[in-house]
N, C-alpha and C. Protein backbone atom coordinates (compact mmCIF):
# COMPACT_ATOMS: atom_id res chain seq x y z
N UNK A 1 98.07 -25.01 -52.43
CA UNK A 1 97.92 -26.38 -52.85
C UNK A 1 98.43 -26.52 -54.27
N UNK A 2 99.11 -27.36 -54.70
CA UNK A 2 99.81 -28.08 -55.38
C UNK A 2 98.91 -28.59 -56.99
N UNK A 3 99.43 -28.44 -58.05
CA UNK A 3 98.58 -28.61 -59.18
C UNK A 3 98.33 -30.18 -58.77
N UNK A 4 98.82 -31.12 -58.80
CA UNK A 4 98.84 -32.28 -58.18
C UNK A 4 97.71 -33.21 -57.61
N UNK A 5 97.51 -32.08 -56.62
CA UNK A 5 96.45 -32.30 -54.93
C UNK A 5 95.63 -31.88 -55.48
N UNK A 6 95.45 -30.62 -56.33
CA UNK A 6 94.28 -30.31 -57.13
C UNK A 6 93.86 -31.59 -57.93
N UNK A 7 94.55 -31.69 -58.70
CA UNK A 7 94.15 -33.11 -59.36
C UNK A 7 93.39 -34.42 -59.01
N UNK A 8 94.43 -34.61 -57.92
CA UNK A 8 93.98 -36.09 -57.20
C UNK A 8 92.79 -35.80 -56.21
N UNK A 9 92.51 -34.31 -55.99
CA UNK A 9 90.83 -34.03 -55.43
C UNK A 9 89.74 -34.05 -56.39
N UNK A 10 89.96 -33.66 -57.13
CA UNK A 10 89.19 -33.57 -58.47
C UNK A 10 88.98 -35.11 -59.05
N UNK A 11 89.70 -36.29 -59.09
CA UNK A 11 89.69 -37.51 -58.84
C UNK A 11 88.99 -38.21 -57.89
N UNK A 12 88.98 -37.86 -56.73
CA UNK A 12 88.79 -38.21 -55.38
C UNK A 12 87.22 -37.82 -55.35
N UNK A 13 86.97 -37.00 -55.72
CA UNK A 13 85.34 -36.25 -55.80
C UNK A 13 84.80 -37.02 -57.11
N UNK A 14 84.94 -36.86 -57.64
CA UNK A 14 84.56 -37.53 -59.12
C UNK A 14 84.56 -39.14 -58.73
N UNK A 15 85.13 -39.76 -58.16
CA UNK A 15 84.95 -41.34 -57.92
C UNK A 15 83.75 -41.46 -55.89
N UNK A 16 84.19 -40.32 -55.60
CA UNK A 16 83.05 -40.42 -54.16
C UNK A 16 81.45 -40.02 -55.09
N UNK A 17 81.20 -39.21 -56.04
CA UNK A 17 80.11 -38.92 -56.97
C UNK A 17 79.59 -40.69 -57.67
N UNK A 18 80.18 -41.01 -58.02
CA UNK A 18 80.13 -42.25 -58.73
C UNK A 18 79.40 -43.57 -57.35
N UNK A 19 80.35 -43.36 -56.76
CA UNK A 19 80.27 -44.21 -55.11
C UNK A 19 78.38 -44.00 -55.30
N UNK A 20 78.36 -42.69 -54.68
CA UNK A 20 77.03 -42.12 -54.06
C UNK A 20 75.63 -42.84 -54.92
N UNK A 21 76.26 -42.59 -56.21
CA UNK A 21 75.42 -43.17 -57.28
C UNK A 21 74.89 -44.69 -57.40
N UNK A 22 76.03 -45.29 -57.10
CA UNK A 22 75.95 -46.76 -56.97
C UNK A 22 75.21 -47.40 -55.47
N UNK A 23 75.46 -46.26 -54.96
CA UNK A 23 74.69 -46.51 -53.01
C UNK A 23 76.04 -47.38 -52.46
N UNK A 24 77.46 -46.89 -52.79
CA UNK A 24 78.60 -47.55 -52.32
C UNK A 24 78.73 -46.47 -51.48
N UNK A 25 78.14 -46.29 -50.28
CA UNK A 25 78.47 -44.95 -49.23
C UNK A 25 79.93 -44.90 -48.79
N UNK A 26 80.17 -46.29 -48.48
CA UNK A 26 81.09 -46.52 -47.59
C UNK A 26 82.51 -46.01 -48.45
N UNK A 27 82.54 -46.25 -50.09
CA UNK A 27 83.97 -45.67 -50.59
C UNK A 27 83.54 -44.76 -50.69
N UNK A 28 82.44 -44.04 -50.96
CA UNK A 28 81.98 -42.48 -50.89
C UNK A 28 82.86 -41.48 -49.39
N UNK A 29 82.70 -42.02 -48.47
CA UNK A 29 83.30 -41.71 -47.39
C UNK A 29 84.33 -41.76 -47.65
N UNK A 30 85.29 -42.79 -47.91
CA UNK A 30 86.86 -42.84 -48.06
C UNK A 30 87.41 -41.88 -49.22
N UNK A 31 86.62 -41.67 -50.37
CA UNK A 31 87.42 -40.83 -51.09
C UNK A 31 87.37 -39.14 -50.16
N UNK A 32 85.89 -39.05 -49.79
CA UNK A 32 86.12 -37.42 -49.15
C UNK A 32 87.07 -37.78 -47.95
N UNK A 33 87.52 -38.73 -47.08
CA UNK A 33 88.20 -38.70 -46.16
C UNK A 33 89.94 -38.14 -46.79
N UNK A 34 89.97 -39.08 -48.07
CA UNK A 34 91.29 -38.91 -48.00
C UNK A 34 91.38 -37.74 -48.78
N UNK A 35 90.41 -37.13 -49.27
CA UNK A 35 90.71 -35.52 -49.91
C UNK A 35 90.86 -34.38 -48.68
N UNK A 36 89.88 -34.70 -47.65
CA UNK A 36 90.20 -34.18 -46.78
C UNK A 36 91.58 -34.11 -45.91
N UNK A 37 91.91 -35.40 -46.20
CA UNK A 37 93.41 -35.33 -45.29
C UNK A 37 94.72 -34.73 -46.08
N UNK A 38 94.24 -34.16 -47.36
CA UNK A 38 95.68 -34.16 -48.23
C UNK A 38 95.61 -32.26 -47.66
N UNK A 39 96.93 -31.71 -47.83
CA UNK A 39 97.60 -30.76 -47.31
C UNK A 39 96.44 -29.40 -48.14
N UNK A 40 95.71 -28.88 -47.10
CA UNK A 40 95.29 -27.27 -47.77
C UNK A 40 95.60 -26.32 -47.63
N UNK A 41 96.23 -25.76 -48.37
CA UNK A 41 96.95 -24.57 -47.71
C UNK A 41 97.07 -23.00 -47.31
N UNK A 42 95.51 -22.92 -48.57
CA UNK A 42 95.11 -21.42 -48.09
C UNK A 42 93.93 -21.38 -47.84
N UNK A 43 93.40 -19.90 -47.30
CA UNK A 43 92.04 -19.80 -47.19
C UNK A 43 91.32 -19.82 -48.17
N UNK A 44 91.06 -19.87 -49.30
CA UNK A 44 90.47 -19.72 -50.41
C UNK A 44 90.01 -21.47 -50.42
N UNK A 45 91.05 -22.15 -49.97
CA UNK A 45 90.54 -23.66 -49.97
C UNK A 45 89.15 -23.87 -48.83
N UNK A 46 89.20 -23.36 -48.21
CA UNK A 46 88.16 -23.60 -47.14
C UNK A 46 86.91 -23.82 -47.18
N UNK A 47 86.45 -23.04 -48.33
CA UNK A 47 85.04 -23.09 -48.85
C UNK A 47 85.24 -24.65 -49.01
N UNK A 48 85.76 -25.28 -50.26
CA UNK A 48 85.82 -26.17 -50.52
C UNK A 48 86.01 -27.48 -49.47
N UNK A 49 86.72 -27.56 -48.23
CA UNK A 49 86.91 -28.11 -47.40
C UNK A 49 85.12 -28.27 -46.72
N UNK A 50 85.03 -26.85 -46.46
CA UNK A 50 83.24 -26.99 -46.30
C UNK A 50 82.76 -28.24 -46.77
N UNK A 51 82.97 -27.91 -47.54
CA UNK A 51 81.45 -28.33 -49.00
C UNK A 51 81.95 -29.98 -48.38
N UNK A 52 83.61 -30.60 -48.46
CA UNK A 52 83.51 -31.71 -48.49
C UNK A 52 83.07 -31.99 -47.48
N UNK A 53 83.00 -31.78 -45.76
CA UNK A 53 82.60 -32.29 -44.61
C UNK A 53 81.22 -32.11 -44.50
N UNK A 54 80.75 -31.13 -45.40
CA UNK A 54 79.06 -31.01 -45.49
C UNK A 54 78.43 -32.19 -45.91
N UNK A 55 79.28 -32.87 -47.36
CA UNK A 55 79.00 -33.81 -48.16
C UNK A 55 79.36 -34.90 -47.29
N UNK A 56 80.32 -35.16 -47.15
CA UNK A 56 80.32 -36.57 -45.97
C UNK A 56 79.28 -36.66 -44.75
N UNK A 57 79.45 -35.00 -43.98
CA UNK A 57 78.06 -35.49 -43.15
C UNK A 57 77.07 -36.11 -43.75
N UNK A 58 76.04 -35.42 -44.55
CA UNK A 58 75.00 -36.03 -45.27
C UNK A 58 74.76 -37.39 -45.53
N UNK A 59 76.43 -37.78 -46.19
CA UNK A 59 75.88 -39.54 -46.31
C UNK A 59 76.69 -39.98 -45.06
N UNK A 60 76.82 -39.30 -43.97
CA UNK A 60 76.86 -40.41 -42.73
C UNK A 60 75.44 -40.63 -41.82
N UNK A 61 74.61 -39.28 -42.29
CA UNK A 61 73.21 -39.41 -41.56
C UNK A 61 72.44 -40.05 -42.65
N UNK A 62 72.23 -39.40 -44.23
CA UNK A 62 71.31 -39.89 -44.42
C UNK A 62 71.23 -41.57 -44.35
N UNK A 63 72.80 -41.96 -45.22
CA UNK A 63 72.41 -42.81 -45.86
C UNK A 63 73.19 -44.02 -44.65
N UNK A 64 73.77 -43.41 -43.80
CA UNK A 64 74.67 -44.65 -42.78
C UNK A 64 73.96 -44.81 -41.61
N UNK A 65 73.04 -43.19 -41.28
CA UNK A 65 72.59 -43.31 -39.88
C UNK A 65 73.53 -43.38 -38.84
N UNK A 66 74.46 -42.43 -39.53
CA UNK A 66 75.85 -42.26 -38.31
C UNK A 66 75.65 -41.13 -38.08
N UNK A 67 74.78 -40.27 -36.71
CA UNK A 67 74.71 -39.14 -36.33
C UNK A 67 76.23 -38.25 -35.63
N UNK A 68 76.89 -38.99 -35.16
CA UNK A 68 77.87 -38.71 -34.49
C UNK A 68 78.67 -38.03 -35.27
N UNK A 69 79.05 -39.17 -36.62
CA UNK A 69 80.65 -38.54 -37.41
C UNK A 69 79.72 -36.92 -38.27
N UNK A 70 78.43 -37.78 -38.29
CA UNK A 70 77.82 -36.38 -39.17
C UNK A 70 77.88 -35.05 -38.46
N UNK A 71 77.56 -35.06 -37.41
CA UNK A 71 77.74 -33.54 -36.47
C UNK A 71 79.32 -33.34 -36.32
N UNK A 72 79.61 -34.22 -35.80
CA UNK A 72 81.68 -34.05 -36.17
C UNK A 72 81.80 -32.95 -37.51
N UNK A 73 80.99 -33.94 -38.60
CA UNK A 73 81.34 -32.91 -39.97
C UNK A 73 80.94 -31.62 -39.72
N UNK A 74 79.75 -31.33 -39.07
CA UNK A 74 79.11 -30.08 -39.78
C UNK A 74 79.93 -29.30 -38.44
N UNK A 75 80.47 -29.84 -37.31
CA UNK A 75 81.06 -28.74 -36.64
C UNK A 75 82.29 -28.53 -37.42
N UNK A 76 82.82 -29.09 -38.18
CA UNK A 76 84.07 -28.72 -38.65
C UNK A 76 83.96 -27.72 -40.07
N UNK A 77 82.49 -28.22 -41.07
CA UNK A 77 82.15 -27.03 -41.62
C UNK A 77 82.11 -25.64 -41.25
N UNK A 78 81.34 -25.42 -39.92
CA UNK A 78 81.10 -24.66 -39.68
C UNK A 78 82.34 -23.90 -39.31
N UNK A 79 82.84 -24.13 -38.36
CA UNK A 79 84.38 -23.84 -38.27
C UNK A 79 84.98 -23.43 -39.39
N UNK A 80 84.77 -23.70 -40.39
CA UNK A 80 85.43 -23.74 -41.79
C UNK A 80 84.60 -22.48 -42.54
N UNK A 81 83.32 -22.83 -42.64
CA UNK A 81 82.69 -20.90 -43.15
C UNK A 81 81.65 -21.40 -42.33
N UNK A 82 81.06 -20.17 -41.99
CA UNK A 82 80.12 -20.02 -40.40
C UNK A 82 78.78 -19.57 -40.73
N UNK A 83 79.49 -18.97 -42.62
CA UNK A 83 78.26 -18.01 -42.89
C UNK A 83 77.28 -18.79 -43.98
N UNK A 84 77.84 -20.15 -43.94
CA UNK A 84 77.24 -20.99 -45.04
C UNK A 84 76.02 -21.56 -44.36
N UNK A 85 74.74 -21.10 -45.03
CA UNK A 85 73.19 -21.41 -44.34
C UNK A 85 73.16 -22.86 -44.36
N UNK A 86 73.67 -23.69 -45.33
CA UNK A 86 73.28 -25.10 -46.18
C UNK A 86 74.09 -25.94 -44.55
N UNK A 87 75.17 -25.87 -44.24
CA UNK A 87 75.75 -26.53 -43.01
C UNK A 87 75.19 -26.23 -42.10
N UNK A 88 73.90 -25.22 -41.60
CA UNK A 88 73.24 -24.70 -40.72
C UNK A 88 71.96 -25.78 -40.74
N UNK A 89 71.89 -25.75 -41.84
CA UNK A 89 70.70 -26.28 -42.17
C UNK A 89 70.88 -27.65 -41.87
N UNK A 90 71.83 -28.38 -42.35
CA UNK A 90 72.09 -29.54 -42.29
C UNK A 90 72.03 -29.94 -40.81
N UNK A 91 72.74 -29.52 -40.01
CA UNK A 91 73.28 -29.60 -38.72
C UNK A 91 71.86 -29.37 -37.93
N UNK A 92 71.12 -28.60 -37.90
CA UNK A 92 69.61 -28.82 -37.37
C UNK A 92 68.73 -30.23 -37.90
N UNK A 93 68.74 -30.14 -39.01
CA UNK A 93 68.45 -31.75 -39.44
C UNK A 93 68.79 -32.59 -38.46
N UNK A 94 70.21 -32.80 -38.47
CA UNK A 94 70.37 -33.86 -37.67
C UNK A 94 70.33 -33.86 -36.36
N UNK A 95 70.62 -32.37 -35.23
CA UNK A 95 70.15 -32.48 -34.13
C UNK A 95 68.56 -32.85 -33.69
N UNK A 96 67.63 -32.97 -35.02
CA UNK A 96 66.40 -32.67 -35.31
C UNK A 96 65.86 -34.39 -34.86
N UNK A 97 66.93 -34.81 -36.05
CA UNK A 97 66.70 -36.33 -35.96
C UNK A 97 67.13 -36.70 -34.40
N UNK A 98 68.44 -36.47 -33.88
CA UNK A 98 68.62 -37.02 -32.78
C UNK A 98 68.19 -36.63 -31.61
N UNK A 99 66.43 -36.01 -31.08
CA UNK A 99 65.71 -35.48 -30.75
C UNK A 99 66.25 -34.50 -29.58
N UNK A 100 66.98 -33.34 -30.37
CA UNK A 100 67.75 -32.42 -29.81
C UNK A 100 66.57 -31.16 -30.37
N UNK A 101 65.70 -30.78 -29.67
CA UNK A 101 64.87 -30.37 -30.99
C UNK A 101 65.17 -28.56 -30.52
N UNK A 102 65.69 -28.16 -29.23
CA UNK A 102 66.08 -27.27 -29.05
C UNK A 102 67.70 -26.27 -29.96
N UNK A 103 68.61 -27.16 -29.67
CA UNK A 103 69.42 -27.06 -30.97
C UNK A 103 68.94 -27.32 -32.11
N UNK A 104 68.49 -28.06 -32.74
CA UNK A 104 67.66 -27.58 -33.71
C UNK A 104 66.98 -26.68 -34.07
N UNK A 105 65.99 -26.18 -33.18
CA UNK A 105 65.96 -25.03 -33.66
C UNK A 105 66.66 -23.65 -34.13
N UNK A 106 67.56 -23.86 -32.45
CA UNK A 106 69.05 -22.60 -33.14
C UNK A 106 69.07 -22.70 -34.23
N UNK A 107 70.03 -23.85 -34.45
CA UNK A 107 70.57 -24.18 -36.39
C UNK A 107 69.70 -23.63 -37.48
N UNK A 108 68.57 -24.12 -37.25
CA UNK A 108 67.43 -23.71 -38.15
C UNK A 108 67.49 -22.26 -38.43
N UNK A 109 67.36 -21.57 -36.96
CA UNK A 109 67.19 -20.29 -37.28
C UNK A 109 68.55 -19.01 -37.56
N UNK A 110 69.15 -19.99 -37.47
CA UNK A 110 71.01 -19.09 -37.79
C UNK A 110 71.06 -19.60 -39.41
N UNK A 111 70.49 -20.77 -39.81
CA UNK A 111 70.37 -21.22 -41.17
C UNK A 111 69.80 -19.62 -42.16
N UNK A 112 68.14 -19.74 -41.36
CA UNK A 112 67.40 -18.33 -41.98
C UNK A 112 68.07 -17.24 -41.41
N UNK A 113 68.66 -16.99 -40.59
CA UNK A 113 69.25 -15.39 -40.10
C UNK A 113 70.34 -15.19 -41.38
N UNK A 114 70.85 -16.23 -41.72
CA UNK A 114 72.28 -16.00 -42.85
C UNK A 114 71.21 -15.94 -44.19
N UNK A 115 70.37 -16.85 -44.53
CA UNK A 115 69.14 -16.69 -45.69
C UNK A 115 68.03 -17.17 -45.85
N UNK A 116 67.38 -15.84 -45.36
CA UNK A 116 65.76 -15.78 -45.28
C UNK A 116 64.53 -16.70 -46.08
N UNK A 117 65.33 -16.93 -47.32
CA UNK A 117 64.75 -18.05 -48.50
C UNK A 117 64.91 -19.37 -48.46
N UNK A 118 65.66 -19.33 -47.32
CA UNK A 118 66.04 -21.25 -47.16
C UNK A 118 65.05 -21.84 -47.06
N UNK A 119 64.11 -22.92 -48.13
CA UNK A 119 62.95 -23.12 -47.84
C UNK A 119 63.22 -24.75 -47.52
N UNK A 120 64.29 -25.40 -47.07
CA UNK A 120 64.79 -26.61 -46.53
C UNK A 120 64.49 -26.36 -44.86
N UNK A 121 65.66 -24.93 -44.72
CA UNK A 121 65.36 -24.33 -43.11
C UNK A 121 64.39 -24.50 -42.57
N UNK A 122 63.16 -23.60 -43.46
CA UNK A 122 62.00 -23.18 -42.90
C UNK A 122 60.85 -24.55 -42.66
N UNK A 123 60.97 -24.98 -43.63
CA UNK A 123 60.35 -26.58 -43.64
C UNK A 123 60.82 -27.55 -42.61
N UNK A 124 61.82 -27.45 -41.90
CA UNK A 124 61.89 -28.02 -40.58
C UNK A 124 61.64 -27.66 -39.68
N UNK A 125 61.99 -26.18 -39.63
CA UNK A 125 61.71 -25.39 -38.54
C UNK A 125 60.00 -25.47 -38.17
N UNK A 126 59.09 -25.24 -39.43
CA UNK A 126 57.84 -25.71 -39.18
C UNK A 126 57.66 -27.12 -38.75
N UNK A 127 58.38 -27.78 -39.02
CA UNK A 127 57.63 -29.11 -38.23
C UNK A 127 58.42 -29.25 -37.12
N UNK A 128 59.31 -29.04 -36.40
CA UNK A 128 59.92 -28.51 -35.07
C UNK A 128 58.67 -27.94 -33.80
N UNK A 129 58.53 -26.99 -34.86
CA UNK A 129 57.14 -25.96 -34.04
C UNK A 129 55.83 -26.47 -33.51
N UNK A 130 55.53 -27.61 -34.77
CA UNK A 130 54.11 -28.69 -34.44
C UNK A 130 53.91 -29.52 -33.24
C-alpha cells in the first residue's frame, strides 16, 4: 500500500472517530466502508483490515441494530485473523442478541480458548448459561 492510501486511511479513521463521537453512525460507516474498499496489498495490512470490519460491525449492531451487515463484518474479520479473541467475542454478542444462543456460545468459547482473561467473553458466556 501506497504512502497515499496510508494517508487517506489515516484520514478516513480519524473523521469515522469524530462521526462516532457526534452519534453520526451513518458517516461513521461510510468512512470505514471506503477505507475498506481502497487497494491492500499485503498481509501485514490485515490486522488492520480486522480491526476496521470489527469497528463497523459494532456500530452496525450497537448503535444501528443492523445484525446482518454486523455478522457480514465479523465473518470477514475473522477470515482476516482467526486468532483475534475481540472479533470472537464480538460475533457471539451478536449471535447472542439475535437469539442464536448456541453459536453464541461457540464464539464465546473460541473467544476464551484464544484468551482465557477475556472478561467481556466470560461475562456473556455467564449469562448465556442462566
Amino acid at each position: 500500500m501506497g504512502f497515499l492510501d496510508k494517508l487517506k486511511i489515516t484520514k478516513l479513521v480519524a473523521t469515522a472517530d469524530k462521526a462516532i463521537k457526534k452519534q453520526e453512525f451513518e458517516k461513521a460507516i461510510e468512512c470505514y466502508t471506503e477505507a475498506l474498499a481502497l487497494k491492500w496489498l499485503d498481509d501485514a495490512d490485515k490486522g488492520s483490515l480486522a480491526i476496521f470490519h470489527t469497528t463497523r460491525a459494532i456500530i452496525f449492531y450497537r448503535d444501528l441494530k443492523d445484525y446482518d451487515n454486523a455478522l457480514t463484518d465479523l465473518d470477514n474479520a475473522i477470515e482476516l485473523n482467526p486468532q483475534d479473541d475481540n472479533i470472537w467475542t464480538q460475533r457471539g454478542i451478536v449471535l447472542g442478541i439475535c437469539g442464536q444462543d448456541d453459536e453464541a456460545y461457540e464464539n464465546l468459547q473460541e473467544a476464551l480458548r484464544l484468551n482465557p482473561r477475556n472478561t467481556t467473553a466470560k461475562q456473556y458466556l455467564q449469562a448465556l448459561e442462566q
